[in-house]
Every structure is written in structure tokens, then in C-alpha cells.
PDB file of N, CA and C in Angstrom:
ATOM      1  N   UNK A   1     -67.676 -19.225 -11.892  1.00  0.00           N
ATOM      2  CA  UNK A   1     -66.337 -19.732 -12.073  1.00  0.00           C
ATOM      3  C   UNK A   1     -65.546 -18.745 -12.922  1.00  0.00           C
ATOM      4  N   UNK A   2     -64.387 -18.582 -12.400  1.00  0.00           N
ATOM      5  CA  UNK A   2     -63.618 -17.378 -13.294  1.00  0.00           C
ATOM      6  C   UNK A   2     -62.958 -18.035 -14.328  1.00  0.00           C
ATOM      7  N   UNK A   3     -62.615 -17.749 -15.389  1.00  0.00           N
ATOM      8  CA  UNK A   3     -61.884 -17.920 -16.773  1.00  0.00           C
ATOM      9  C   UNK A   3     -60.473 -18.808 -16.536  1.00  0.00           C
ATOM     10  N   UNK A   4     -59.841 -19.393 -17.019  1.00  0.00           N
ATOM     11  CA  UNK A   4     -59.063 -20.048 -16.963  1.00  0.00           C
ATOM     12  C   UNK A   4     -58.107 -19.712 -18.314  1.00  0.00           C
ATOM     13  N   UNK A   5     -57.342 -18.721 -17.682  1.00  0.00           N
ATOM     14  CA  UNK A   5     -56.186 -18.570 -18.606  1.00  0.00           C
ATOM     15  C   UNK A   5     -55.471 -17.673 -18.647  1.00  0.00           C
ATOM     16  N   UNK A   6     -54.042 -17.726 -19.149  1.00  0.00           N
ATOM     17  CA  UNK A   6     -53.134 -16.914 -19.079  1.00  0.00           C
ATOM     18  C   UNK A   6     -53.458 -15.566 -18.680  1.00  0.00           C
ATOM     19  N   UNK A   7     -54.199 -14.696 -19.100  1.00  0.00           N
ATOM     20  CA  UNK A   7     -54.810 -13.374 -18.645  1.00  0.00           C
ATOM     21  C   UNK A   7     -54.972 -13.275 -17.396  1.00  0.00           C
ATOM     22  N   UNK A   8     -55.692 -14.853 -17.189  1.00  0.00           N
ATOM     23  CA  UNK A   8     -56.273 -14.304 -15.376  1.00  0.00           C
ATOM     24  C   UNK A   8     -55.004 -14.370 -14.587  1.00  0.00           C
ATOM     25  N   UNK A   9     -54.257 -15.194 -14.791  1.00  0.00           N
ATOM     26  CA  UNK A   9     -53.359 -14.988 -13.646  1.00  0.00           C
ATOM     27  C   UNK A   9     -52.051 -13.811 -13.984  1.00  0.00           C
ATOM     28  N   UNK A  10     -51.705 -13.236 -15.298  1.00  0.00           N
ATOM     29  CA  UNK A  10     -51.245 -12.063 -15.395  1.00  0.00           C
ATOM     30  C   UNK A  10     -52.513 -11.080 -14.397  1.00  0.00           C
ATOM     31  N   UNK A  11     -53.664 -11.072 -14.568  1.00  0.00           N
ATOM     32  CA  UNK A  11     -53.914 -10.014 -13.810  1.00  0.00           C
ATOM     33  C   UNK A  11     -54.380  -9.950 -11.835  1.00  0.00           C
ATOM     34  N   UNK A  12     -54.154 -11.331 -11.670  1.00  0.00           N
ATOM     35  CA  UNK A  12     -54.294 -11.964 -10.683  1.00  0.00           C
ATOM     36  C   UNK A  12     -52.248 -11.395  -9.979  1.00  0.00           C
ATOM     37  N   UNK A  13     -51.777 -11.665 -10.805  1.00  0.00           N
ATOM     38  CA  UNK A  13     -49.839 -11.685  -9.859  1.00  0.00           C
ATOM     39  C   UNK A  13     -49.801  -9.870 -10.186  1.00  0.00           C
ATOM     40  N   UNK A  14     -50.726  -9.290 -11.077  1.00  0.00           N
ATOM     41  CA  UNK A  14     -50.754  -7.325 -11.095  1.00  0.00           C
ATOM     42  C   UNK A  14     -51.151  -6.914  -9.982  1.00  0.00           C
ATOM     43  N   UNK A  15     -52.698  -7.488  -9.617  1.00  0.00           N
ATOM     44  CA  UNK A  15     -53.373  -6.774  -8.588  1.00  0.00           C
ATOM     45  C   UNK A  15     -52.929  -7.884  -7.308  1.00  0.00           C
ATOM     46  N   UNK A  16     -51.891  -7.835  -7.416  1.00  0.00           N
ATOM     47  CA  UNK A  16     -52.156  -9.555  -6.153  1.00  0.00           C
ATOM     48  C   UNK A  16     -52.229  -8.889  -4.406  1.00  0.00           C
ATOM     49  N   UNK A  17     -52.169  -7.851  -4.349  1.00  0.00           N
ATOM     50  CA  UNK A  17     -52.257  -7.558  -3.000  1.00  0.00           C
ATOM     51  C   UNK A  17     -53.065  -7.595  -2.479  1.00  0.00           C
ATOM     52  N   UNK A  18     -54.673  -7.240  -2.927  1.00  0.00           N
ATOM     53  CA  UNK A  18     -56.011  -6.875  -2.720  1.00  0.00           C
ATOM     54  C   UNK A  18     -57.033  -7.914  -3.074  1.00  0.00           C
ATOM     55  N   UNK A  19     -57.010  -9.336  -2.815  1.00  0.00           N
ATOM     56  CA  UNK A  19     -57.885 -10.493  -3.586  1.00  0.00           C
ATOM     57  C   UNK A  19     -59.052 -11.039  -2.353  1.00  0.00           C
ATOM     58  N   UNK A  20     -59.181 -10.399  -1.136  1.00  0.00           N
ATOM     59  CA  UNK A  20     -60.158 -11.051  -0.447  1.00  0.00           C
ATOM     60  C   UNK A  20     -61.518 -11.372  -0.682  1.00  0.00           C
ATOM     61  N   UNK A  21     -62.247 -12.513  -0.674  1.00  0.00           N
ATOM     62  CA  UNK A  21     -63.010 -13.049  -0.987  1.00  0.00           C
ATOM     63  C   UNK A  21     -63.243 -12.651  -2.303  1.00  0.00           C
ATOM     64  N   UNK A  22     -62.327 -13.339  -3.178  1.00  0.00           N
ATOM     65  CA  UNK A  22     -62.365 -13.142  -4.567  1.00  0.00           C
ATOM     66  C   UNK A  22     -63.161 -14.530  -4.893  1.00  0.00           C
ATOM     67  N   UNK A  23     -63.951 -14.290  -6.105  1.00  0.00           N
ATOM     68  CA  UNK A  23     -64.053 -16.076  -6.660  1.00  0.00           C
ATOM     69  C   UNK A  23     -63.366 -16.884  -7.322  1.00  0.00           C
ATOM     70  N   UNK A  24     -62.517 -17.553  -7.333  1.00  0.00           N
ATOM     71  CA  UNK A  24     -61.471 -17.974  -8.061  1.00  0.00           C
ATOM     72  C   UNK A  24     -61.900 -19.849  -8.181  1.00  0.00           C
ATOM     73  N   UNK A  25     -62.732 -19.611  -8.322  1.00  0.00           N
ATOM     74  CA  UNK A  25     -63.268 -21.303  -8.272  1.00  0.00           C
ATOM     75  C   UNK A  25     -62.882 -22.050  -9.577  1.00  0.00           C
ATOM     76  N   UNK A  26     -61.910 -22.927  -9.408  1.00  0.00           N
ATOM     77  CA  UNK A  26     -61.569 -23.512 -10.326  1.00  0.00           C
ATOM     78  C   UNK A  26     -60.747 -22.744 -11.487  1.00  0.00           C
ATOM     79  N   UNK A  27     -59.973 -21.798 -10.762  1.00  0.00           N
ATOM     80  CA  UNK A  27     -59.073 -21.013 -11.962  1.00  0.00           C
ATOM     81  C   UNK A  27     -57.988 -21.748 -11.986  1.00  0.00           C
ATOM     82  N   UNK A  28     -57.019 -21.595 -13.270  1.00  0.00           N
ATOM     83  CA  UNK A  28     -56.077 -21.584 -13.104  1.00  0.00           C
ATOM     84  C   UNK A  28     -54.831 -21.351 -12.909  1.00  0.00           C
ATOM     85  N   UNK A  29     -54.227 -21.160 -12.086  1.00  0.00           N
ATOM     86  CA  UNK A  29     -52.927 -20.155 -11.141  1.00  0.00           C
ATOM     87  C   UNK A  29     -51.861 -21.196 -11.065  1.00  0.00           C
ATOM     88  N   UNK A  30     -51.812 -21.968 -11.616  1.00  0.00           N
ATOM     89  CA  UNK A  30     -50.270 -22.914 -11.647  1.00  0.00           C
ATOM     90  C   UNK A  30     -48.944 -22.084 -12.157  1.00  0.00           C
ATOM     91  N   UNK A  31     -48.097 -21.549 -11.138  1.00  0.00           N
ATOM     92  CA  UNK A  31     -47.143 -21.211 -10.972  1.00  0.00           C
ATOM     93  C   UNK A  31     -47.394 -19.484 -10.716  1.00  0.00           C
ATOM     94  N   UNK A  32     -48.584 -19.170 -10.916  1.00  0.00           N
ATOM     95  CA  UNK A  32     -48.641 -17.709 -10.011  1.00  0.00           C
ATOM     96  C   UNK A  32     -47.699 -17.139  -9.014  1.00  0.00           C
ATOM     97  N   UNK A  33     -47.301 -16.007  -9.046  1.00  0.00           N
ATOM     98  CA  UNK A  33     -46.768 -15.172  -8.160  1.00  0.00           C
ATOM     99  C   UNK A  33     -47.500 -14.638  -7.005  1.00  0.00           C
ATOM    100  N   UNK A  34     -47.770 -14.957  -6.123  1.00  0.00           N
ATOM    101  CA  UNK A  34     -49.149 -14.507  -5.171  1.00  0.00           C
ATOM    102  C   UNK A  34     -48.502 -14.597  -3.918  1.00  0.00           C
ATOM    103  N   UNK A  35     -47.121 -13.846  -3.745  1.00  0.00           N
ATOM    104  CA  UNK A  35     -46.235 -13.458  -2.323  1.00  0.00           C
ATOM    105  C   UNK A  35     -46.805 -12.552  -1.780  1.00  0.00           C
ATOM    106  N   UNK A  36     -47.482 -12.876  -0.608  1.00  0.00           N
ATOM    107  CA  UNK A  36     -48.042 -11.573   0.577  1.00  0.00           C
ATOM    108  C   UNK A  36     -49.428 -11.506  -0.226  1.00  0.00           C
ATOM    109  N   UNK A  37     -49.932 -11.949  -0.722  1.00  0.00           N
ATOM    110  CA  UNK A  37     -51.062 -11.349  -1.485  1.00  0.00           C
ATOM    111  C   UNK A  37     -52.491 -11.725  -0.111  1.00  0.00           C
ATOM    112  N   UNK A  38     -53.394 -11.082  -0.498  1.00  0.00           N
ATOM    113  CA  UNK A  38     -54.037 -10.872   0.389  1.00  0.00           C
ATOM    114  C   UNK A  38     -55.665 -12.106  -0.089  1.00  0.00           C
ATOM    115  N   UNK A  39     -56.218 -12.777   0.331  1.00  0.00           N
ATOM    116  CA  UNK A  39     -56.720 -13.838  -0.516  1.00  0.00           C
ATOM    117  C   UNK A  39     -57.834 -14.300   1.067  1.00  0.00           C
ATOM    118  N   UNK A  40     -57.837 -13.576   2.021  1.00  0.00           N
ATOM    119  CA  UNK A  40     -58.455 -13.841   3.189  1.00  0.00           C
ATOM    120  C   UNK A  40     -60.415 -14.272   2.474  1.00  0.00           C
ATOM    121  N   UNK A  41     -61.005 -15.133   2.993  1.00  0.00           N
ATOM    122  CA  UNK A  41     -62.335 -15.669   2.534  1.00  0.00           C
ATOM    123  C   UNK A  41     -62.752 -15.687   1.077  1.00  0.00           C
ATOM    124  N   UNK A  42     -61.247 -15.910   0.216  1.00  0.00           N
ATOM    125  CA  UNK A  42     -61.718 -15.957  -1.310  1.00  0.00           C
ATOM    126  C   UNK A  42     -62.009 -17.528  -1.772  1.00  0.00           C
ATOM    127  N   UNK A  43     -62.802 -18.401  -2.424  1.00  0.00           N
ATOM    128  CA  UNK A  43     -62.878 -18.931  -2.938  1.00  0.00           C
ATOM    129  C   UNK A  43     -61.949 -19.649  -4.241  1.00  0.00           C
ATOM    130  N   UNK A  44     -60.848 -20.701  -3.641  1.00  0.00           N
ATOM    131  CA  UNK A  44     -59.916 -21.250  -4.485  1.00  0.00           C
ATOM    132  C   UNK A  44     -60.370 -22.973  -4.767  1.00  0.00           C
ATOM    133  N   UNK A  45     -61.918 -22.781  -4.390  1.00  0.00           N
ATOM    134  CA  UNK A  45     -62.075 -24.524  -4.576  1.00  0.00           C
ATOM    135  C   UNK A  45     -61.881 -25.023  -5.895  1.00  0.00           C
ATOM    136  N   UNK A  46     -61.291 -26.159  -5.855  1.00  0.00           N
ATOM    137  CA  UNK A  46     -60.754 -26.644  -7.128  1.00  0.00           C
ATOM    138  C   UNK A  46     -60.025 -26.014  -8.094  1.00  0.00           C
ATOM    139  N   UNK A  47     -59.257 -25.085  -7.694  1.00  0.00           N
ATOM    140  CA  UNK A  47     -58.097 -24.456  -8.505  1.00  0.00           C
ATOM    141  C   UNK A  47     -57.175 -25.258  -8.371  1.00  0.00           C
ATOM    142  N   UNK A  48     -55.969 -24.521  -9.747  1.00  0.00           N
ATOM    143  CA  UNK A  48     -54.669 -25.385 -10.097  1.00  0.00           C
ATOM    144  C   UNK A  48     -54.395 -24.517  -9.417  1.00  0.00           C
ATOM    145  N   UNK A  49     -52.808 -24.420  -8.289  1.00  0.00           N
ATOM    146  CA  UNK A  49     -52.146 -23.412  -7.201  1.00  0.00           C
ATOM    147  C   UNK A  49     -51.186 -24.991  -7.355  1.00  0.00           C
ATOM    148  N   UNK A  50     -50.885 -25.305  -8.521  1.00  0.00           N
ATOM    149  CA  UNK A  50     -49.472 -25.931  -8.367  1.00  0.00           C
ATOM    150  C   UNK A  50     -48.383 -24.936  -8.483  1.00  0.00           C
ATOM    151  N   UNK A  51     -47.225 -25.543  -7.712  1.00  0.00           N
ATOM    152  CA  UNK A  51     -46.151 -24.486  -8.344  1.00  0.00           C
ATOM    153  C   UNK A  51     -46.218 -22.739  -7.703  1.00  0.00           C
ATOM    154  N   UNK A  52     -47.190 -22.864  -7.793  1.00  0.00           N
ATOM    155  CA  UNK A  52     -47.729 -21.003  -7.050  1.00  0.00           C
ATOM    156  C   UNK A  52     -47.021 -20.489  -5.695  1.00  0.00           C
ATOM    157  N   UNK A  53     -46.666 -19.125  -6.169  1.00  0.00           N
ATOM    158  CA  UNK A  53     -45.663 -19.261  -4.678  1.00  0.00           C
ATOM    159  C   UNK A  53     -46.815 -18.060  -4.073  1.00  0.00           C
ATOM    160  N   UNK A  54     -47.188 -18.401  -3.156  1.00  0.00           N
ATOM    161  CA  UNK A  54     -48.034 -17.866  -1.648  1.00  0.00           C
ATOM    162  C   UNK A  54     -47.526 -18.100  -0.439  1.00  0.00           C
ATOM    163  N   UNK A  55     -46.421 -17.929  -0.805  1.00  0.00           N
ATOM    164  CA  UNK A  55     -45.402 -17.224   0.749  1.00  0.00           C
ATOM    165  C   UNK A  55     -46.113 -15.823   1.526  1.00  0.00           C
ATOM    166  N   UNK A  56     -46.189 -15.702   2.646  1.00  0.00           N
ATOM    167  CA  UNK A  56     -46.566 -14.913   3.539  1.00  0.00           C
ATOM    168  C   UNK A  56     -47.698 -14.600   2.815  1.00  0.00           C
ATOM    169  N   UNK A  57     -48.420 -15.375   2.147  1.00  0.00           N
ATOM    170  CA  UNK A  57     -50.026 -14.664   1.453  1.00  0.00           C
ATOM    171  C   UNK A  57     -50.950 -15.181   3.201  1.00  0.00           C
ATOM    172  N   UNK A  58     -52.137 -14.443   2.651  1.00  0.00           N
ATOM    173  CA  UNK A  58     -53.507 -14.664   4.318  1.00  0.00           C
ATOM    174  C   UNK A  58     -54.409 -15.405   3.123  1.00  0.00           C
ATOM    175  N   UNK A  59     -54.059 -16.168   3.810  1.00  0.00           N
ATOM    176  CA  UNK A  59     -55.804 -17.298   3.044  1.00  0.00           C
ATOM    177  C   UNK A  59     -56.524 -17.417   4.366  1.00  0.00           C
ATOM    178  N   UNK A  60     -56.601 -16.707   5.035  1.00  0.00           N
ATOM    179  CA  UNK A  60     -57.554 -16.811   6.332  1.00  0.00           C
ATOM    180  C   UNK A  60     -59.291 -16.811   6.058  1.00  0.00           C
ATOM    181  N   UNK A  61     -59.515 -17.881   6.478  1.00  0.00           N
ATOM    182  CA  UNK A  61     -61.216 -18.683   5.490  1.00  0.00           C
ATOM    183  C   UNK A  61     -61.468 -18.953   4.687  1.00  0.00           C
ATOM    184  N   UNK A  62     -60.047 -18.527   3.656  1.00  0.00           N
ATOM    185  CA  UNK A  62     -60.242 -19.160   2.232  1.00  0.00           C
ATOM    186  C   UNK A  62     -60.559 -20.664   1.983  1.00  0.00           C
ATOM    187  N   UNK A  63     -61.680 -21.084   1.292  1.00  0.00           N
ATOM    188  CA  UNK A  63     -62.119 -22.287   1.005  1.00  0.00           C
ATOM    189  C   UNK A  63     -60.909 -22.957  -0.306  1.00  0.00           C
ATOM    190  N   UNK A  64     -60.282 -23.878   0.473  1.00  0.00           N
ATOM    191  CA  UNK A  64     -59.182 -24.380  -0.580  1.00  0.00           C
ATOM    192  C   UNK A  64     -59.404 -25.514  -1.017  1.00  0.00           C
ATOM    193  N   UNK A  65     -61.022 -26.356  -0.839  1.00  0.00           N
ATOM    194  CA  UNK A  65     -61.734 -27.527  -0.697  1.00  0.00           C
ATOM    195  C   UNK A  65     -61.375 -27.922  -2.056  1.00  0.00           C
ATOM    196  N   UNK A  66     -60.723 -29.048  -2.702  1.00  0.00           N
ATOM    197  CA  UNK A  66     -60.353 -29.745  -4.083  1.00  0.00           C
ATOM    198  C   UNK A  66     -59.126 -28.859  -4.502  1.00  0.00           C
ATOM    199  N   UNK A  67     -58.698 -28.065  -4.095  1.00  0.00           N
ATOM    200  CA  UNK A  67     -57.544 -27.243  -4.463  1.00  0.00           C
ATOM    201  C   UNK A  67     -56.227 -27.833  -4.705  1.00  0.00           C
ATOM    202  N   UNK A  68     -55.541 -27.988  -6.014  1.00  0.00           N
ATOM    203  CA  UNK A  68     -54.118 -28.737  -6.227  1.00  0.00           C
ATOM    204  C   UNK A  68     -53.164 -28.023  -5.546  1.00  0.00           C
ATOM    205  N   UNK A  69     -52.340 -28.057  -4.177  1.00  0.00           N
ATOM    206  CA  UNK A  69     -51.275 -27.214  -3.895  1.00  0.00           C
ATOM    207  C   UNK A  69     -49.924 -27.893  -4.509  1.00  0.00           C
ATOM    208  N   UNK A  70     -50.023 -28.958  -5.072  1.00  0.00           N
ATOM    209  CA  UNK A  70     -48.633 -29.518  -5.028  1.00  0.00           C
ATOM    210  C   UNK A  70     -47.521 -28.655  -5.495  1.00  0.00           C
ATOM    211  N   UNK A  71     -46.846 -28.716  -4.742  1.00  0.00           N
ATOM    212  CA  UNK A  71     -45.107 -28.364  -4.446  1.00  0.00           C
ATOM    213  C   UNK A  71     -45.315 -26.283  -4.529  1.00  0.00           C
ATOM    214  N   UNK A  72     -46.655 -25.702  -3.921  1.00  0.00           N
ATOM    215  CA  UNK A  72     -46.906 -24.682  -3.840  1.00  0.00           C
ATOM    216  C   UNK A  72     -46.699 -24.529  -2.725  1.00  0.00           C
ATOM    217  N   UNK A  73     -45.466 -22.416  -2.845  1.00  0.00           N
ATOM    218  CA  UNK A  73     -45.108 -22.430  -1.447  1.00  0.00           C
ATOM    219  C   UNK A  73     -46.081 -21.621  -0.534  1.00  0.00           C
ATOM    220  N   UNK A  74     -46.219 -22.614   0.838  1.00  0.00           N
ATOM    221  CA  UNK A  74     -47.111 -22.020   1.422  1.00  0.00           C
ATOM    222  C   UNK A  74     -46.291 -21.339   2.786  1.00  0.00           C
ATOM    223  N   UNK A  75     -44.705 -20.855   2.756  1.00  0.00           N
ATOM    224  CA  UNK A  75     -43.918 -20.468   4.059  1.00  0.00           C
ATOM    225  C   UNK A  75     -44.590 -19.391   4.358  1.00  0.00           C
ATOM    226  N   UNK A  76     -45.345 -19.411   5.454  1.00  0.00           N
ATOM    227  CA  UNK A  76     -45.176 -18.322   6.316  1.00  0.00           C
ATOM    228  C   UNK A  76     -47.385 -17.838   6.168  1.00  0.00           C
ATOM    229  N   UNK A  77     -47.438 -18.509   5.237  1.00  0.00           N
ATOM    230  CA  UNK A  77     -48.930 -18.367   4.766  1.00  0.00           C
ATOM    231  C   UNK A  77     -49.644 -18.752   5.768  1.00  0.00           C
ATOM    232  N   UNK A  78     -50.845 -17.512   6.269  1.00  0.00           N
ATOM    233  CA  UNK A  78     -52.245 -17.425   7.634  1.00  0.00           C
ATOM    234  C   UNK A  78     -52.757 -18.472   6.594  1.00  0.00           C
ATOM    235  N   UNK A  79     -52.852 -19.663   7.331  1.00  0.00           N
ATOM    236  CA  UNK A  79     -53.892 -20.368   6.799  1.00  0.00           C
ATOM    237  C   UNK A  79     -55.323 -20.445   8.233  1.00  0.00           C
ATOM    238  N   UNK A  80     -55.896 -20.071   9.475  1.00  0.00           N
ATOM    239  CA  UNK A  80     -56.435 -19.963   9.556  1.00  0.00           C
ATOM    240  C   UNK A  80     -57.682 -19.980   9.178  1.00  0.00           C
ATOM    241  N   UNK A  81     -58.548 -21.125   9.777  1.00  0.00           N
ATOM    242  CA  UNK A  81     -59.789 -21.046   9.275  1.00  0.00           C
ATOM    243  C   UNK A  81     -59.968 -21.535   7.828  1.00  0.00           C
ATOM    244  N   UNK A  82     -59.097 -21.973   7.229  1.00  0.00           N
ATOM    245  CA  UNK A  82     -58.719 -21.813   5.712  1.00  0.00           C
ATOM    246  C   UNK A  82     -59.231 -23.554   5.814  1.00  0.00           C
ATOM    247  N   UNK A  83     -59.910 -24.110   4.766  1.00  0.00           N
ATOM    248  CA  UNK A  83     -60.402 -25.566   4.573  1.00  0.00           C
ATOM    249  C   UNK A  83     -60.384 -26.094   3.399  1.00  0.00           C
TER     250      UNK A  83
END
């Protein structure tokens, strides 16, 4: 499980282009910047992704199983395969 806190998601919205099959299990990313970011077979089960904008991001197989999206934008987001 990755760390939960301010740090991670400053360095999560730095590197946000390159996150495929990252582990992000149970982080917290409430209100993250994660536009276009690349997140294809990463692990977001039971993360906070309130608020988080993931517009045109690829969660393609990303496991989003217990994942909070509320009022997170998902326009334009590959959800494919994504559960």
C-alpha cells in the first residue's frame, strides 16, 4: 500500500504521465491533477480519487474495485477493462 499523503500526490500530478500499473492501493489522490495521465493496469483499489480530475487519463485494466470517484472527472477517460 503506498503512503497516504500530501507528498504522494505532489509527486503523483509531477510524474503523472507515466503511472501504468502503478500500486496505488488505497492512496490518497482527492483532488489530484491526473489529466491524460497514463494509469493503464495500475492498482487504485480503495483509493480517495474524489474531486481528481482524470480527464482523457487510460485506466485501461486499472482495478478501481472500492475506489471513491465521487464528483471525479472522468471526460473522455479509456476506462476499458477497468473494474
Amino acid at each position: 500500500m503506498v503512503e497516504n499523503s500530501q507528498s504522494l500526490k505532489e509527486k503523483l500530478e509531477a510524474s503523472k504521465k507515466y503511472l501504468q500499473n502503478a500500486d496505488l492501493k488505497g492512496a490518497n489522490l482527492a483532488g489530484a491533477e491526473l489529466k491524460g495521465a497514463l494509469l493503464g493496469g495500475a492498482d487504485l483499489s480503495g483509493a480517495n480519487l474524489v474531486g481528481a480530475d482524470l480527464s482523457g487519463a487510460g485506466l485501461i485494466g486499472a482495478n478501481l474495485t472500492g475506489a471513491d470517484l465521487t464528483q471525479a472527472d472522468l471526460r473522455e477517460a479509456l476506462l476499458n477493462d477497468a473494474n
